[in-house]
Protein backbone atom coordinates (compact mmCIF):
# COMPACT_ATOMS: atom_id res chain seq x y z
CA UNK A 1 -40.06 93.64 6.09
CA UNK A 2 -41.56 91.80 9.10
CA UNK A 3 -38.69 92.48 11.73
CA UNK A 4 -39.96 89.19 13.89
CA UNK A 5 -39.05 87.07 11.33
CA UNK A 6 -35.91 88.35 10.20
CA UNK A 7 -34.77 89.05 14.00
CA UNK A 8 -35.69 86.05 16.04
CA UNK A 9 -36.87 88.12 18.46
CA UNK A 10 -37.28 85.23 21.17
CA UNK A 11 -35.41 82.79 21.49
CA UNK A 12 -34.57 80.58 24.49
CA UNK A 13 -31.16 81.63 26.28
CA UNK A 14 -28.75 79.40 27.09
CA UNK A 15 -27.66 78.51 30.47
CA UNK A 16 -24.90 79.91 31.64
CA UNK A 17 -22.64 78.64 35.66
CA UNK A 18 -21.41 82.12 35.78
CA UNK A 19 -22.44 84.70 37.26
CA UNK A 20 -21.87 88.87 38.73
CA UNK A 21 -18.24 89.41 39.39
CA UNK A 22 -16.86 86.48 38.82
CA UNK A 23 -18.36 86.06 35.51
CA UNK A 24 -16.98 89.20 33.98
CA UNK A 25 -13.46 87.90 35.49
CA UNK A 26 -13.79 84.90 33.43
CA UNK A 27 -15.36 86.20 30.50
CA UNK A 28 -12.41 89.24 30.49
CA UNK A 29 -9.85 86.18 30.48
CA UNK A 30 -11.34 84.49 27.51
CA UNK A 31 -11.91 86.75 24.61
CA UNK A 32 -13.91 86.09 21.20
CA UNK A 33 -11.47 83.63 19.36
CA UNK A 34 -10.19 85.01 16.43
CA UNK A 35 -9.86 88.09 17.57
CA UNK A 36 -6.18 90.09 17.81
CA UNK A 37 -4.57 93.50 18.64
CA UNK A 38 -5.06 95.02 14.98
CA UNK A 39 -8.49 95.00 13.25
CA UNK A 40 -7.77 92.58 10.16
CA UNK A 41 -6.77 94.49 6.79
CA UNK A 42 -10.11 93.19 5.27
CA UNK A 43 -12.62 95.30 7.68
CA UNK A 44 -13.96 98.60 5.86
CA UNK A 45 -16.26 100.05 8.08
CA UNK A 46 -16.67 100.42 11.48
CA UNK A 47 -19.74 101.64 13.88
CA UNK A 48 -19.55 102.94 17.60
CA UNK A 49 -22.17 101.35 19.43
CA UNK A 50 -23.55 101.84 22.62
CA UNK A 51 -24.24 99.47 24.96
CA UNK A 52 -26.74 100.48 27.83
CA UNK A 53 -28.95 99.92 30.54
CA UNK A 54 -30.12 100.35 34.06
CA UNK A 55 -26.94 99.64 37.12
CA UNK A 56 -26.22 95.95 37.06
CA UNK A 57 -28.02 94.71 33.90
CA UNK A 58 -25.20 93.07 32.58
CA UNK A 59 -23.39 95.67 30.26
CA UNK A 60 -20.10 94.66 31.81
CA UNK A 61 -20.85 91.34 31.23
CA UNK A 62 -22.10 91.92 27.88
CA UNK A 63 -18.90 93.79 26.68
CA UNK A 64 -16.08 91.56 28.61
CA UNK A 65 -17.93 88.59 27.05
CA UNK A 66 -17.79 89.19 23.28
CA UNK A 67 -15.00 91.31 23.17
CA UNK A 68 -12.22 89.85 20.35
CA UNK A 69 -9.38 92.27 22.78
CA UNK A 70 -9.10 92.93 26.08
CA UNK A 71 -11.47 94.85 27.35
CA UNK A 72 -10.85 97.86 29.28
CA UNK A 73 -13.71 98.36 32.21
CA UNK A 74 -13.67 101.05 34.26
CA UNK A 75 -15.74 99.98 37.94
CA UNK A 76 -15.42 101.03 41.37
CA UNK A 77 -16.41 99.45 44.85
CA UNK A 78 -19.68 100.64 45.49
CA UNK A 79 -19.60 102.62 48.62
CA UNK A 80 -22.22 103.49 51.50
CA UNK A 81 -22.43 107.05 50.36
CA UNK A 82 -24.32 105.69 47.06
CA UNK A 83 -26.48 102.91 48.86
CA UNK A 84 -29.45 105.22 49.01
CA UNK A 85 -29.52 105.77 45.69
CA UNK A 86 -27.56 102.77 43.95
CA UNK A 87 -30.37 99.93 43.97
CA UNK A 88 -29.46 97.12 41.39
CA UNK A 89 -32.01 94.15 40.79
CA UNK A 90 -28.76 92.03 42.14
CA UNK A 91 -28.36 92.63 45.47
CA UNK A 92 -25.26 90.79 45.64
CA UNK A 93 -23.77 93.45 43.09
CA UNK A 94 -20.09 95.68 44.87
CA UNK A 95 -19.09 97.12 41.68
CA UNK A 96 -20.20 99.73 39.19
CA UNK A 97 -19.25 101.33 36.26
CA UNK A 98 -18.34 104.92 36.70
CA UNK A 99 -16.77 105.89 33.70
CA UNK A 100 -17.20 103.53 30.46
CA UNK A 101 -16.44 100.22 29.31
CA UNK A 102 -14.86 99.48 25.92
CA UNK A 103 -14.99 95.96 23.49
CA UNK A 104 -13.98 95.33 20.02
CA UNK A 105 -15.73 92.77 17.79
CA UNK A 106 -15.26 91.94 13.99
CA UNK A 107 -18.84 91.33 13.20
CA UNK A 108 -17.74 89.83 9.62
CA UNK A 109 -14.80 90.61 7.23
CA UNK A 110 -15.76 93.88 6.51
CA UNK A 111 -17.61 95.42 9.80
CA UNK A 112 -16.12 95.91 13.11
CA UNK A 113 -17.83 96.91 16.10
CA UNK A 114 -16.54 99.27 18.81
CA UNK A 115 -18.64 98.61 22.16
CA UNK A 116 -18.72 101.55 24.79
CA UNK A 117 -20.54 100.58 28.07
CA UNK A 118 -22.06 103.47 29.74
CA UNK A 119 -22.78 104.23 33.41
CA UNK A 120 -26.32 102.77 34.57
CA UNK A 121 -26.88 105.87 37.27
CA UNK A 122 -28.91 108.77 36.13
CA UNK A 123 -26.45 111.05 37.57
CA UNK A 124 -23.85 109.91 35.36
CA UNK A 125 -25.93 111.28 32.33
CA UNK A 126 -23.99 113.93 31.26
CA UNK A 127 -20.97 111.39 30.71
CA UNK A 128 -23.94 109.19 28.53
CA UNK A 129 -24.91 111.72 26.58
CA UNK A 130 -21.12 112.13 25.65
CA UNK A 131 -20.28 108.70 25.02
CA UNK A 132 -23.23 108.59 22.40
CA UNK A 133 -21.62 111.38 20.28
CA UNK A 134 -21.00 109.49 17.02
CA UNK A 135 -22.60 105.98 17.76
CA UNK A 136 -24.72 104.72 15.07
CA UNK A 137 -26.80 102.79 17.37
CA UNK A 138 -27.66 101.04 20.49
CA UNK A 139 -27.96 97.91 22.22
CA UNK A 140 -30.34 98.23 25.34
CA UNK A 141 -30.23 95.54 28.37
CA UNK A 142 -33.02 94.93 29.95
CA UNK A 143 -33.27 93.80 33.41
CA UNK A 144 -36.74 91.30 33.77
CA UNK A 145 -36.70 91.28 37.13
CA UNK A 146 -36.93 95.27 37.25
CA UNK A 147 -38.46 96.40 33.65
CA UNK A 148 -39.42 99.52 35.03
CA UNK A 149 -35.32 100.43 35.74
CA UNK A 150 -34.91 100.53 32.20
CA UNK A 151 -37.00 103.02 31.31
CA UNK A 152 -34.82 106.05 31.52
CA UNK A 153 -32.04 104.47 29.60
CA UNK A 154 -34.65 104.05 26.85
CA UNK A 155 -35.85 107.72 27.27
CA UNK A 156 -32.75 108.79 26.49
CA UNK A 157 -31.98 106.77 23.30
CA UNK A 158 -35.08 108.02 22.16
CA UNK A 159 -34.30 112.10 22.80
CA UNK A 160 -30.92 111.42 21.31
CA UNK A 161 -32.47 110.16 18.25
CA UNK A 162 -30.72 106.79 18.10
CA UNK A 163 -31.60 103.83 17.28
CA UNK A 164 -31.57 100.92 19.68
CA UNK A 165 -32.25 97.54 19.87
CA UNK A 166 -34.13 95.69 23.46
CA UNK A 167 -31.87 92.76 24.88
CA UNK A 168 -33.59 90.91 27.68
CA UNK A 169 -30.48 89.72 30.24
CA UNK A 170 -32.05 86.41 31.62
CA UNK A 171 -30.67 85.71 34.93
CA UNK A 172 -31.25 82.37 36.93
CA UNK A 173 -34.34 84.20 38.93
CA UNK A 174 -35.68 86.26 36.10
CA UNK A 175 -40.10 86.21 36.32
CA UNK A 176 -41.07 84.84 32.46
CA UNK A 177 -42.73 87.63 30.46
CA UNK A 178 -44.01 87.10 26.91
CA UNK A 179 -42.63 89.22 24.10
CA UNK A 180 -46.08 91.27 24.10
CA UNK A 181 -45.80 91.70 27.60
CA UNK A 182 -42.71 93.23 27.45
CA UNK A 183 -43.11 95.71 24.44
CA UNK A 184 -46.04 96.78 26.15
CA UNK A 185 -44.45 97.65 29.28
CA UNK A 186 -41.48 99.04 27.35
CA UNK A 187 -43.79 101.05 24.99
CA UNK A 188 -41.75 99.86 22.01
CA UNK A 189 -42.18 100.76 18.31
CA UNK A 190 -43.09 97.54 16.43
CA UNK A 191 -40.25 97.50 14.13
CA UNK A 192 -37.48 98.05 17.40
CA UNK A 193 -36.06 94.53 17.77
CA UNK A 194 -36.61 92.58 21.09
CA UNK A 195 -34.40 89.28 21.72
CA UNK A 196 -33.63 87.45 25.05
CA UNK A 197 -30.14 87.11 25.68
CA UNK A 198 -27.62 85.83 28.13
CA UNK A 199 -24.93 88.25 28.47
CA UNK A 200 -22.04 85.33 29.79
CA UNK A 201 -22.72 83.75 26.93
CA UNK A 202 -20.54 84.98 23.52
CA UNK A 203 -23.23 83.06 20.53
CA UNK A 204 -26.44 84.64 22.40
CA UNK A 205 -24.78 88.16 23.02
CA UNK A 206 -23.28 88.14 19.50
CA UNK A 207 -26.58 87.50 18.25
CA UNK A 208 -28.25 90.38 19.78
CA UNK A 209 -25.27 92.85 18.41
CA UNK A 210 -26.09 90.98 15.31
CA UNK A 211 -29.86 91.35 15.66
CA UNK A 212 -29.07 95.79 16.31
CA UNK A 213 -26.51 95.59 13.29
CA UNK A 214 -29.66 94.68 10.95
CA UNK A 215 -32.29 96.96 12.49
CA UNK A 216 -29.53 99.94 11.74
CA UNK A 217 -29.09 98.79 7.63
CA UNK A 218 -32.63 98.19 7.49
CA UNK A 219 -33.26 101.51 8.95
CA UNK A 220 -30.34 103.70 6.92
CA UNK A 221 -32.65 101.54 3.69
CA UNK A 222 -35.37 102.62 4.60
CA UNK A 223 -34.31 106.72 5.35
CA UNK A 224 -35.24 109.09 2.30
């Protein structure tokens, strides 16, 4: 099966007002419509999936944005004592994640997705490593203004085995990279889906869950 064609691996993002803090506020107010406090009586399975990436890439975003509840985030003011070592892409950035954030979303009648953001610091690994106990997959944000960022995050999903799909956050200043430019610099296997997404935006993030949901059937098809 040529994954290109059945992913869409590149299309355009839409543009988006929001953006950092103030984005997550209003995508946290404004969940995925149809969504409610019970998971509906038709849903028979559900999947943990991780969603991760470098400090600011957008996870936050990401989850707050598709999320059918109300998502619980767990940040914390950025402080002085973690400026040395805390550099996001977004300058601008006073918040982090320092413990995990947490979406639903009913993918279709039967499948519902539970979304746990993890920390983008490396010394908040050993928390990662336990938030990934029992996920069937991940989605990986990508930051295009600092590709190289991601590449521990991507390390790790491969030592843990799991499969992942590559979501390019665009943000207003994002550099333009080609979709061999990136799985180059990403040293990506060719059937690991790539899209471009915009993480305030609920069709293009849904459709890069929805673009990791396939990769993981075609991949539990494909296992002996």
């Amino acid at each position: 099966m040529d994954s290109k064609a059945d992913f869409e691996p590149w299309p355009e993002a839409p543009a988006h007002p929001g953006q950092g803090a103030a984005g997550r506020a209003a995508a946290a107010a404004d969940p995925a419509p149809g969504g409610g406090k019970y998971v509906a009586s038709s849903v028979r399975g559900a999947a943990k999936i991780l969603v991760v990436g470098p400090l600011g890439v957008g996870k936050t975003t990401l989850i707050g944005t598709v999320s059918e509840i109300k998502p619980l985030f767990t940040e914390a003011v950025m402080t002085r004592a973690g400026a040395a070592v805390d550099t996001p892409a977004q300058s601008t950035k006073t918040t982090t994640t320092v413990a995990l954030d947490f979406g639903r979303i009913t993918i279709d009648e039967d499948l519902v997705l539970y979304l746990f953001g993890t920390p983008g610091q490396h010394r908040f690994l050993p928390a990662w490593r336990d938030l990934a106990k029992g996920a069937l997959g991940a989605l990986a944000l990508i930051d295009p203004r600092d590709v190289a960022a991601s590449f521990d995050a991507l390390g790790h999903l491969e030592d843990l085995d799991l499969p992942f799909a590559v979501a390019v956050n665009v943000f207003p200043d994002s550099p333009q990279h080609t979709e061999d430019e990136l799985r180059m610099a990403l040293d990506l296997l060719p059937g690991t889906p790539l899209v471009r997404c915009d993480a305030r935006d609920g069709t293009s993030s849904n459709q890069a869950l929805i673009a990791l949901v396939r990769h993981l059937i075609l991949a539990a098809t494909e296992s002996p």
